[in-house]
Each structure stands twice: as structure tokens, then as C-alpha cells.
C-alpha atoms as a PDB file:
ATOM      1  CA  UNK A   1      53.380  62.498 -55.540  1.00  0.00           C
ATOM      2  CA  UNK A   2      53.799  65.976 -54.149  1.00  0.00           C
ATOM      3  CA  UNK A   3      51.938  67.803 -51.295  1.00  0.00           C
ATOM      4  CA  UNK A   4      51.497  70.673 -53.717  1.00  0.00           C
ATOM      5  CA  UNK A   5      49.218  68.076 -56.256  1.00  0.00           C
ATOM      6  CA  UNK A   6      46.342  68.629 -53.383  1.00  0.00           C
ATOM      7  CA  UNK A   7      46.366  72.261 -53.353  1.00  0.00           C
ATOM      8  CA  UNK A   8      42.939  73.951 -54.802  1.00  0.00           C
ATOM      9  CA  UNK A   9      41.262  77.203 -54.514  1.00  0.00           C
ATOM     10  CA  UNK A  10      37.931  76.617 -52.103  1.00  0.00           C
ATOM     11  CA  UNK A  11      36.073  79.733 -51.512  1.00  0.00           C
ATOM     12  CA  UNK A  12      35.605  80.148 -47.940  1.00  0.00           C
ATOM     13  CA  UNK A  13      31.775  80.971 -48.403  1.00  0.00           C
ATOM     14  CA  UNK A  14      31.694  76.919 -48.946  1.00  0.00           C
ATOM     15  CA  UNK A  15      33.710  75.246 -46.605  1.00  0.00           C
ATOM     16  CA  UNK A  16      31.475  74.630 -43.312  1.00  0.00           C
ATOM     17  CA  UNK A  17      31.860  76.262 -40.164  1.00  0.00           C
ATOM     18  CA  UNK A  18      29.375  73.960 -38.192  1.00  0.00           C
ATOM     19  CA  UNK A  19      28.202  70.083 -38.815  1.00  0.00           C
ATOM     20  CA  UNK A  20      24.744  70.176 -39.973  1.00  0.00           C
ATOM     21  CA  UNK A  21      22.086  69.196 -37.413  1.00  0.00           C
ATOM     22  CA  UNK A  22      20.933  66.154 -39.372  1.00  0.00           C
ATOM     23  CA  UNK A  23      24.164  64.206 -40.653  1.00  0.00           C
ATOM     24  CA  UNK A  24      21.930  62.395 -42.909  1.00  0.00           C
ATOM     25  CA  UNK A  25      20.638  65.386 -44.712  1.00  0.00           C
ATOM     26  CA  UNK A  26      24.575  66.291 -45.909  1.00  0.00           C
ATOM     27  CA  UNK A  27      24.831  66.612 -49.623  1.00  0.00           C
ATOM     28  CA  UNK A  28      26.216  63.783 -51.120  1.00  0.00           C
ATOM     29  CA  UNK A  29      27.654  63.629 -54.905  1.00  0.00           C
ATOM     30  CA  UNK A  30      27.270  61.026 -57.326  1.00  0.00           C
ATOM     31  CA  UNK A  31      29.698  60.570 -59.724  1.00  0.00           C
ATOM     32  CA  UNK A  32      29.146  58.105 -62.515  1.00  0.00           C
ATOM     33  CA  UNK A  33      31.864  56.953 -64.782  1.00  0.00           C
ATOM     34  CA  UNK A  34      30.101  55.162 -67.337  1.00  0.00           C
ATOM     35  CA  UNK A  35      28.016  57.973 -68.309  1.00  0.00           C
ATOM     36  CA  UNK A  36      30.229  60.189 -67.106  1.00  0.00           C
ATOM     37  CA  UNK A  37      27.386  62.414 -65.332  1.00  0.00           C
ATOM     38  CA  UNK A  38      27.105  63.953 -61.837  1.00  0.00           C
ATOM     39  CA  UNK A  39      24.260  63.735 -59.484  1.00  0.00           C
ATOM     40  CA  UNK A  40      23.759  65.683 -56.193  1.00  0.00           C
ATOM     41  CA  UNK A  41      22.153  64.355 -53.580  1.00  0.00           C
ATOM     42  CA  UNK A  42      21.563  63.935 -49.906  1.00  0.00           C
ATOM     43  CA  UNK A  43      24.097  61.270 -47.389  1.00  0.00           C
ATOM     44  CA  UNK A  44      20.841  59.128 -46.932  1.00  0.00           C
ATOM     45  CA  UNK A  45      20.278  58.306 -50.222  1.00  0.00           C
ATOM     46  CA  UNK A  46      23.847  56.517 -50.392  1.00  0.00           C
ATOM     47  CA  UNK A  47      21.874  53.313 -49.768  1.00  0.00           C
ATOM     48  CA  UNK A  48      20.479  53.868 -53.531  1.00  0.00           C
ATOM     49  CA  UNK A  49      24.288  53.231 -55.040  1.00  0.00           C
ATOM     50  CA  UNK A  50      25.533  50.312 -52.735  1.00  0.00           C
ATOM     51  CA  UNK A  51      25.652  46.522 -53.612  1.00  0.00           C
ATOM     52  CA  UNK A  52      26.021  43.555 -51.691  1.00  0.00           C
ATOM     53  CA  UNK A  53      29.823  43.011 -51.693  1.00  0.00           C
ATOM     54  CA  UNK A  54      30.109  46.897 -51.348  1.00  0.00           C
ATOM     55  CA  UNK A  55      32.643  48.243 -49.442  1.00  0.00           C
ATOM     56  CA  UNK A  56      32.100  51.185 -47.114  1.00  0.00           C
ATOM     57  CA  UNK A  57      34.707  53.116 -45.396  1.00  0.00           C
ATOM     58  CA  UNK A  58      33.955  55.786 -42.529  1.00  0.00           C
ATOM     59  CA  UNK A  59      36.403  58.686 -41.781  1.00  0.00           C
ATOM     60  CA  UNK A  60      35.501  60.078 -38.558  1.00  0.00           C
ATOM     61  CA  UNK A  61      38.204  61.969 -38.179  1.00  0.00           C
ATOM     62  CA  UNK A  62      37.552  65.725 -36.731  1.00  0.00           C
ATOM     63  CA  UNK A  63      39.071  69.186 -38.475  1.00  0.00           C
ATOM     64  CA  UNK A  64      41.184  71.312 -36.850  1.00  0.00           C
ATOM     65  CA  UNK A  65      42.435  74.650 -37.767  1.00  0.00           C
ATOM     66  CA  UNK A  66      45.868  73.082 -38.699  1.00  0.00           C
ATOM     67  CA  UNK A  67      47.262  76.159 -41.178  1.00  0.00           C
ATOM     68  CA  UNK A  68      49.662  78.766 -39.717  1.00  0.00           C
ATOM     69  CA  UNK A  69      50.857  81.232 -41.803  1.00  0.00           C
ATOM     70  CA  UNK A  70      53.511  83.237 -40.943  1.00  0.00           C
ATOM     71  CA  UNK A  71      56.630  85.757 -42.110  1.00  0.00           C
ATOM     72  CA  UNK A  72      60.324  85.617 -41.676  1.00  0.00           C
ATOM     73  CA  UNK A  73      62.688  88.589 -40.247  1.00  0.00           C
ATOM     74  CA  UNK A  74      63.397  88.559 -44.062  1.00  0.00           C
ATOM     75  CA  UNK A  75      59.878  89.039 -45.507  1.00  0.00           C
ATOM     76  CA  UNK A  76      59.431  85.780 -46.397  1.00  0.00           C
ATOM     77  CA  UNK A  77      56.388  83.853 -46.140  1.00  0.00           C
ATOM     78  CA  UNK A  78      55.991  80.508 -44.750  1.00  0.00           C
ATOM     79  CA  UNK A  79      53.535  78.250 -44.063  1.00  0.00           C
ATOM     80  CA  UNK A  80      52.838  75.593 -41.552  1.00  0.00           C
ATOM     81  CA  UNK A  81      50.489  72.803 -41.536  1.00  0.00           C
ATOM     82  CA  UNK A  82      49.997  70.861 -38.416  1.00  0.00           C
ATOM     83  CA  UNK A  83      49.434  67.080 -38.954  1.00  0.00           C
ATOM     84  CA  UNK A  84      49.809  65.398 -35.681  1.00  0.00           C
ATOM     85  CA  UNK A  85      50.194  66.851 -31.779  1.00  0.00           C
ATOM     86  CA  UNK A  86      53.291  65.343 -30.565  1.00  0.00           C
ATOM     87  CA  UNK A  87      53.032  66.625 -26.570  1.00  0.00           C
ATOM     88  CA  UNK A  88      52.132  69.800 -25.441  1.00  0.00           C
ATOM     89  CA  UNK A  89      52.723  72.389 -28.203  1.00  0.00           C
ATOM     90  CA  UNK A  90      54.757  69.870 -30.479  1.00  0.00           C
ATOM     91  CA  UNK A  91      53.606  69.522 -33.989  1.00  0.00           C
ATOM     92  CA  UNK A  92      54.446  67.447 -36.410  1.00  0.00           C
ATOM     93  CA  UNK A  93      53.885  69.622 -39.388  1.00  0.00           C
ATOM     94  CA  UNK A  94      54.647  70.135 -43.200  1.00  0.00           C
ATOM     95  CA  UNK A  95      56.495  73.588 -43.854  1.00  0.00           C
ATOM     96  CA  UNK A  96      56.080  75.488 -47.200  1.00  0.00           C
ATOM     97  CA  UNK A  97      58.819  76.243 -48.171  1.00  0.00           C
ATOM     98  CA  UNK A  98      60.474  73.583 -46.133  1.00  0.00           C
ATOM     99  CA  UNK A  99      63.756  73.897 -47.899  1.00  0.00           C
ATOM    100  CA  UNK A 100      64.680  77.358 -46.964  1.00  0.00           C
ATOM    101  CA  UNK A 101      63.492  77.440 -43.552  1.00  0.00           C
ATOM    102  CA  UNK A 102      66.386  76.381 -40.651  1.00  0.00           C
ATOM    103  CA  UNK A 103      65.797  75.274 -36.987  1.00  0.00           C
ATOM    104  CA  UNK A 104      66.026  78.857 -34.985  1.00  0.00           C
ATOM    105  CA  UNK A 105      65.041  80.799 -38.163  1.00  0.00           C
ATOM    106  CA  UNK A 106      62.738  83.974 -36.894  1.00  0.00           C
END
């Protein structure tokens, strides 16, 4: 599997910029294999779709802005995205492209 098999154009009129003020009301689509339809609905209607035995997991996890984009002495482009704070200003990160950029390249 490769980093670049998650890459997908989003138009940045869609990607929120603020949680909505009731969770609940979040939309919320259905995806049904057998009849290979989609639904769209709300978060609190999730209730409608689960069965005892269900399993349910929660990410709670909170976005950062984690993509730095940047340009080497050369002209390059490069791009960083940061995954985990280390200490301080130390990132773990993924670099694109990782191959041609050296430690003390500017």
C-alpha cells in the first residue's frame, strides 16, 4: 500500500472549517452493498442501521493543519505532512518526494 493510494481531489468549499453546533445533526452516509445504493442522512439516525452484536468504533481524534508545502533552492517542490509532535517543533512527518530530499537540504 502506498501513501499516494489516499490522495483525492476535495474541493475546499466542502471540507469544514468549524464542528457543527449539534454533532448529532452531521450528515451521515449510508452505503448499502446489497443493493448497491447510497442514502444521506443525519449522525442520529445511525441508530436505524445498527444490530445487536454491532460494533461501533469512535475516532475522536482532532485535525490539525498538518500540510506544509514548500520549495527547494532548486525550484523544487516538496511537501510535508506532519503526523505526530515529537517535542517542541519536532515532527514526525511524511515528505513528498522523500527520496530526493537530504538532511540540511534548503
Amino acid at each position: 500500500m502506498k501513501v499516494s493510494d489516499f490522495n483525492y481531489d476535495l474541493p475546499k468549499e466542502l471540507i469544514a472549517q468549524v464542528p457543527i453546533e449539534k454533532r448529532d445533526e452531521s450528515r451521515l452516509m449510508i452505503l448499502n452493498r446489497q443493493n448497491q445504493t447510497i442514502e444521506h442522512k443525519t449522525f442520529k439516525d445511525i441508530i436505524d442501521y445498527l444490530k445487536p452484536g454491532d460494533c461501533l468504533v469512535r475516532n475522536n481524534t482532532k485535525v490539525i493543519p498538518a500540510r506544509i508545502y514548500g520549495k527547494k533552492d532548486t525550484g523544487a517542490h516538496v511537501e510535508f505532512l506532519l503526523l505526530n509532535n515529537i517535542e517542541g517543533d519536532i515532527w514526525e512527518c511524511i515528505v513528498r518526494p522523500g527520496h530526493k530530499l537530504h538532511v540540511g537540504t534548503s
